[in-house]
Protein backbone atom coordinates (compact mmCIF):
# COMPACT_ATOMS: atom_id res chain seq x y z
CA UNK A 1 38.83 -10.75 -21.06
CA UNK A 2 35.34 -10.19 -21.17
CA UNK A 3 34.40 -6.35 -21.97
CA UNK A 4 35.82 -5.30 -24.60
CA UNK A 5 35.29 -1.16 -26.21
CA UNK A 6 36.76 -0.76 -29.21
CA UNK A 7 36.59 2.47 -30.84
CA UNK A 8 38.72 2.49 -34.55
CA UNK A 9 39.17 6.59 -36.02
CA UNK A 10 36.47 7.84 -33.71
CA UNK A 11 38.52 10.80 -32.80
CA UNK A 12 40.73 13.23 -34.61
CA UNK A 13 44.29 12.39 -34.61
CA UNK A 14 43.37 8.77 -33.03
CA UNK A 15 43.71 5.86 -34.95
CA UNK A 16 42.49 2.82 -32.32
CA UNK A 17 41.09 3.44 -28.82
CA UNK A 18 40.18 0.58 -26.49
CA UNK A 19 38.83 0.18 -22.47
CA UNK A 20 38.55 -3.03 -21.88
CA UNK A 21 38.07 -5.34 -18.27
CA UNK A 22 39.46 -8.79 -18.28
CA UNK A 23 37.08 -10.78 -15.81
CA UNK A 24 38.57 -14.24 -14.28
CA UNK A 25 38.69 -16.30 -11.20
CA UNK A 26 40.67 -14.25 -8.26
CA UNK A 27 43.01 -16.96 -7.60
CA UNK A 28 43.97 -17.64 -11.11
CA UNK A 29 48.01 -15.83 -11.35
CA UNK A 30 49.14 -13.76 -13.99
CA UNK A 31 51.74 -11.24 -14.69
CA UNK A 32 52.03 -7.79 -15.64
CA UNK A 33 52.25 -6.19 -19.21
CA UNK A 34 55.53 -6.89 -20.51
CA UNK A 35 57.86 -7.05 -24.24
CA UNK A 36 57.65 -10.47 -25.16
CA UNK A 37 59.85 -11.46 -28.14
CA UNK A 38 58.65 -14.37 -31.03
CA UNK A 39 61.57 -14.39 -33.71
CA UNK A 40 62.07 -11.02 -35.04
CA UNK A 41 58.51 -9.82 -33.69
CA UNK A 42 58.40 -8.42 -31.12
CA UNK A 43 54.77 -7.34 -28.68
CA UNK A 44 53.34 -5.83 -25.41
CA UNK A 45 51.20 -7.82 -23.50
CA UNK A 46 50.10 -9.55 -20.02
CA UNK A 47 50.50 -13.09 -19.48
CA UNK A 48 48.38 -15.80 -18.43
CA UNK A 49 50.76 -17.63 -15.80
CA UNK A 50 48.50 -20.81 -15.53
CA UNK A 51 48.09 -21.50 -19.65
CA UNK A 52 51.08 -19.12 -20.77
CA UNK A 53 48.83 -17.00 -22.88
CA UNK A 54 47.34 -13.26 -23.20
CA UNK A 55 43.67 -11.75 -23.73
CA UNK A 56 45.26 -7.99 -25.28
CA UNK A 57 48.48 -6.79 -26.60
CA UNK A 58 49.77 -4.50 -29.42
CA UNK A 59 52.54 -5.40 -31.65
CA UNK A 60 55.43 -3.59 -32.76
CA UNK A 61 53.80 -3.35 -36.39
CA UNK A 62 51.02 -1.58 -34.62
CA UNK A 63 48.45 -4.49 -34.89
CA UNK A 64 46.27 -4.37 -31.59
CA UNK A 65 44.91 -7.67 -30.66
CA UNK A 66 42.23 -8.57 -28.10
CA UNK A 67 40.20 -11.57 -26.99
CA UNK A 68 36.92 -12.49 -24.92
CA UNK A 69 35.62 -15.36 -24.89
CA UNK A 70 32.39 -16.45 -26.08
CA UNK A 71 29.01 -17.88 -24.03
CA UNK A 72 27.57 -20.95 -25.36
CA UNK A 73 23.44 -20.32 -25.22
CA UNK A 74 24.40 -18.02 -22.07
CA UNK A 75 26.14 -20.81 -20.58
CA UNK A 76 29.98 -21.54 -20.14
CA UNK A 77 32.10 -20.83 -22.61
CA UNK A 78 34.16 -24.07 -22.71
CA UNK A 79 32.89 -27.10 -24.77
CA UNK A 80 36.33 -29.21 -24.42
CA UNK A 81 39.41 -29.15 -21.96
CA UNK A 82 41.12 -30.48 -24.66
CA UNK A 83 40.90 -27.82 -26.65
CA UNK A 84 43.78 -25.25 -27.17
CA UNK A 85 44.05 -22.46 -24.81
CA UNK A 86 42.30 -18.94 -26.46
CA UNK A 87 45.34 -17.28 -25.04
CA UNK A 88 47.72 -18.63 -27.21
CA UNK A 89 45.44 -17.47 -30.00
CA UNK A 90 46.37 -14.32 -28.90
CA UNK A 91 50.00 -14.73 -29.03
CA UNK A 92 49.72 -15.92 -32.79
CA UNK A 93 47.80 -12.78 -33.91
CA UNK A 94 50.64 -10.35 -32.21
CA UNK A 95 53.43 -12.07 -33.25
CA UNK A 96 51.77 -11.19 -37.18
CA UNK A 97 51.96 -7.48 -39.49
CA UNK A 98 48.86 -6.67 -39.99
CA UNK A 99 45.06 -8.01 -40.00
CA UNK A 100 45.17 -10.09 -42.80
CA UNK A 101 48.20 -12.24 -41.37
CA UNK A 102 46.39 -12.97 -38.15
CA UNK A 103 43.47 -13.75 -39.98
CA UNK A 104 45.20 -16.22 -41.88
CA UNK A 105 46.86 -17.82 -38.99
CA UNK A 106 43.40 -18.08 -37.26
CA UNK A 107 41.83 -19.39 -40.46
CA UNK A 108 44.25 -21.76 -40.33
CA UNK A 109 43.76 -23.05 -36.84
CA UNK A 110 40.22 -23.78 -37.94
CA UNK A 111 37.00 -23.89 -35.80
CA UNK A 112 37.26 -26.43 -33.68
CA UNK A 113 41.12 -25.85 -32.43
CA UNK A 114 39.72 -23.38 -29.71
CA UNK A 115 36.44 -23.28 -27.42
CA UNK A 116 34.15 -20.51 -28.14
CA UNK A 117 35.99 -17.14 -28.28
CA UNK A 118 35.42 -13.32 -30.03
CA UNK A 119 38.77 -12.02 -31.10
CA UNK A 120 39.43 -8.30 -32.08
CA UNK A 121 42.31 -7.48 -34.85
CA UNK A 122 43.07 -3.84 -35.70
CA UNK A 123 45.70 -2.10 -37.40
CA UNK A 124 46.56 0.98 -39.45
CA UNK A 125 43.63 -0.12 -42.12
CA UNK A 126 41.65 -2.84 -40.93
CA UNK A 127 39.45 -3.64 -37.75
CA UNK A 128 37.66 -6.77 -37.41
CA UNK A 129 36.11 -9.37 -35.32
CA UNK A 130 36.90 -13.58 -35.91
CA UNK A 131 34.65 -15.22 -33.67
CA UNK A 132 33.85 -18.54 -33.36
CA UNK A 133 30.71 -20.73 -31.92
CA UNK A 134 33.72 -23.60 -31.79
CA UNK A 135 32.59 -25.13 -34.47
CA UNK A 136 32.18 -22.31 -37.39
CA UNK A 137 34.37 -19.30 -37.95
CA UNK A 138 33.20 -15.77 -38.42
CA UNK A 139 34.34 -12.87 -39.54
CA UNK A 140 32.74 -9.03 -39.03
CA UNK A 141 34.32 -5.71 -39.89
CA UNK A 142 34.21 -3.13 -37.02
CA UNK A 143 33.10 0.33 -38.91
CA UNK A 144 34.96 3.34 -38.13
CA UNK A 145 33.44 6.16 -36.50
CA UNK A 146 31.73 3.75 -33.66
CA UNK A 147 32.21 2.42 -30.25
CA UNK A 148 32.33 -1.27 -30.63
CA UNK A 149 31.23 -3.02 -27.26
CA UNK A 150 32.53 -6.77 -27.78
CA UNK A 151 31.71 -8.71 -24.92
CA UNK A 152 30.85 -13.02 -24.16
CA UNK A 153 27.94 -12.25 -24.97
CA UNK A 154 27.99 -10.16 -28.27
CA UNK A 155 27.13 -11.72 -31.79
CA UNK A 156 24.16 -13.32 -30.77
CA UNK A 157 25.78 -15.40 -28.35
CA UNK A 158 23.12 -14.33 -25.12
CA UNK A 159 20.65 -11.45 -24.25
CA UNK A 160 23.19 -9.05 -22.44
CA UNK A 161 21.77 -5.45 -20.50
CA UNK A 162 25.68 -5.35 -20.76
CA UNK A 163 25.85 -4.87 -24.48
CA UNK A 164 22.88 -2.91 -24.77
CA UNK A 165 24.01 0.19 -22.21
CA UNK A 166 27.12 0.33 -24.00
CA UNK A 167 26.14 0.60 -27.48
CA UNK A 168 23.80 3.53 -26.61
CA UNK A 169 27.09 4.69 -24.32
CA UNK A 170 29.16 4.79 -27.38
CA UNK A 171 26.64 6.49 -29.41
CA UNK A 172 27.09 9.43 -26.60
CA UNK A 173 31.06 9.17 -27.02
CA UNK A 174 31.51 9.03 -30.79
CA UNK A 175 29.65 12.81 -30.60
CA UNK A 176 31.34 14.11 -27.80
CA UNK A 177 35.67 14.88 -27.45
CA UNK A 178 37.37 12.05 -26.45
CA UNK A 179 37.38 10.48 -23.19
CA UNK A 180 39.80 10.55 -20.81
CA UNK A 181 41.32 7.31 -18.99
CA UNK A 182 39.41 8.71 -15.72
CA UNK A 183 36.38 8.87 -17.91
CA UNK A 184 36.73 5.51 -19.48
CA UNK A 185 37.57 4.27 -16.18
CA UNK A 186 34.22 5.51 -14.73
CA UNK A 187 32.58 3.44 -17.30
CA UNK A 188 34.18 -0.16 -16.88
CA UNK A 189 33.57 0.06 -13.38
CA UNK A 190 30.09 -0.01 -13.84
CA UNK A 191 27.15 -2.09 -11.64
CA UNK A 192 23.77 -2.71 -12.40
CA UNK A 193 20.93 -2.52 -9.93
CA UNK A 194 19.67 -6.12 -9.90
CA UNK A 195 15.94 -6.96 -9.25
CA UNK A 196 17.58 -10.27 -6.91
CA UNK A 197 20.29 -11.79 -5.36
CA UNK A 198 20.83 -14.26 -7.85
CA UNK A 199 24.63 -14.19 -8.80
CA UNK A 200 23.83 -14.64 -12.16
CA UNK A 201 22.84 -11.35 -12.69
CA UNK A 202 26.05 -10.12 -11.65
CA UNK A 203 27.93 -11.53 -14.71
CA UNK A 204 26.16 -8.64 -16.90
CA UNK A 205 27.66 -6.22 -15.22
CA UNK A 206 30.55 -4.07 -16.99
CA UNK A 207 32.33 -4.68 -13.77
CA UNK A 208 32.05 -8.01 -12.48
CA UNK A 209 31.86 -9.13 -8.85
CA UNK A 210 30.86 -12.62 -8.00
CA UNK A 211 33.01 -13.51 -4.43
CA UNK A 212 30.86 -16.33 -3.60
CA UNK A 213 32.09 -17.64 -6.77
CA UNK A 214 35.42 -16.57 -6.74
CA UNK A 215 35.34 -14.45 -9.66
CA UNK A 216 35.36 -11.00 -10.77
CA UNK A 217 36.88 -7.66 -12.87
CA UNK A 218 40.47 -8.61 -11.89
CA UNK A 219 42.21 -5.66 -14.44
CA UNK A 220 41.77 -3.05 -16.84
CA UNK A 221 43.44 -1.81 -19.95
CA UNK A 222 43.22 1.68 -21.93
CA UNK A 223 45.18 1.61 -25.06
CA UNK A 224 45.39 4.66 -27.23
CA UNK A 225 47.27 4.56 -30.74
CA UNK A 226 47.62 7.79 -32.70
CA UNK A 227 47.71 8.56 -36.50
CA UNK A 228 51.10 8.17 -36.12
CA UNK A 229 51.30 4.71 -34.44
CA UNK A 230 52.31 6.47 -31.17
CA UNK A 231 51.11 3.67 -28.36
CA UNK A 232 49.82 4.68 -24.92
CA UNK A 233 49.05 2.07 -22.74
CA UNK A 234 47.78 2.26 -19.45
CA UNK A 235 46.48 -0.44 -16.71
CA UNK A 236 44.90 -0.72 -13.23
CA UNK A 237 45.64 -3.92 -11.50
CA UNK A 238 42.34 -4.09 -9.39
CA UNK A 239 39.03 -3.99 -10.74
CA UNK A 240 38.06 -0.51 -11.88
CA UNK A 241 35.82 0.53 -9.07
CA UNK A 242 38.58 0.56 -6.74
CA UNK A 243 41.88 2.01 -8.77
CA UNK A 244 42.97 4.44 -11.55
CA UNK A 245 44.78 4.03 -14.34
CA UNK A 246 48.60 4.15 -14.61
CA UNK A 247 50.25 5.03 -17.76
CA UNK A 248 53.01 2.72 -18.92
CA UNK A 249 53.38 3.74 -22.12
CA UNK A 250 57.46 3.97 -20.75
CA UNK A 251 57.60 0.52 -20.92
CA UNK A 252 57.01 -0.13 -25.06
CA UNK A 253 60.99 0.56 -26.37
CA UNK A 254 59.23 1.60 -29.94
């Protein structure tokens, strides 16, 4: 996952909002938003079919969780193989309560158990962001009342036209009603005019297209929790240029 907007009690009557793109190779599988059950806990999420992981999900206890990962001086964002997959971090964090929890289970991974990665934790109190360089942890509060952009490139990780157009985006949002999926939609699938052809630029898009590399905006999530932890969920399997969202809200039991 690589865009990530994350608005906490922007709206009335709206606890958590978030529009997010996952970006990834085309030919990499993966499955649907589904119930998957750890123990007693139980959470909605896609699945990574090559490493078995997620990049978003909300739990039953209301906890949203969500995951980009993390340039390393604008460069890739792996520094080891080795290194556990940031998918699985994911699954830790939903299968916990609340904020704290996950942050303890991530504190207790420590730094270097993952490659480079920005993870999002919300819930009915908290929001924050645990990020790591892969080598230090981090941790940053997400205010209410804003539009949070959290991208690869956020924190100081690489100059991003990305991160800049959506901050002053979300500025516009916070004082206007909120959006609507169609509206949110409109913004992930976003493109940049580019001064070249270089492919590089492409990557700063909000909605990614790279075919000579393979790679690209492969899906895109809405998820809406009200002040009463009502969930709506909604997804387009296709980048967002090319699809609208569909509500599957029918498919959380709680």
């Amino acid at each position: 996952m690589c865009t990530l907007l994350v608005a906490p009690r922007v709206w009335p009557e709206t606890r958590l909002v978030v529009a997010a793109n996952r970006d990834e190779l085309y030919a990499r599988p993966a499955s649907p938003p589904r119930v998957w059950e750890r123990g007693e806990r139980r959470f909605f999420a896609p699945r990574d079919d090559v490493a078995g992981g997620s990049w978003i999900g909300v739990a039953e206890s209301g906890l949203f969780v969500g995951v980009t990962n993390r340039s390393i001086g604008g460069g890739p964002s792996i520094i080891s193989k080795d290194r556990r997959s940031r998918g699985a971090l994911v699954l830790d964090a939903l299968g916990c309560e609340t904020v704290a929890e996950a942050l303890e289970v991530v504190r207790g991974h420590g730094p270097e158990a993952h490659n480079p990665f920005h993870l999002v934790l919300v819930d009915a109190t908290d929001a924050m962001v645990i990020w790591s360089d892969g080598w230090t942890l981090h941790e940053d509060p997400l205010a209410e009342g804003a539009v949070h952009p959290v991208t690869e490139r956020s924190y100081g990780a690489a100059p991003s036209r990305r991160d800049e157009y959506l901050v002053e985006r979300g500025a516009g949002l916070v004082a206007a009603p909120e959006p609507t999926p169609e509206q949110w939609r409109a913004l992930l699938g976003l493109r940049f005019d580019h001064a070249s052809a270089d492919p590089m630029e492409a990557f700063d898009d909000v909605c990614v297209a790279v075919p000579e590399w393979g790679y690209g905006t492969r899906s895109s999530t809405w998820v809406r929790i009200g002040d009463d932890g009502r969930v709506r969920y909604a997804t387009i399997e296709a980048p967002p240029s090319e699809g609208a969202f569909v509500d599957i809200s029918g498919k959380i039991p709680w």
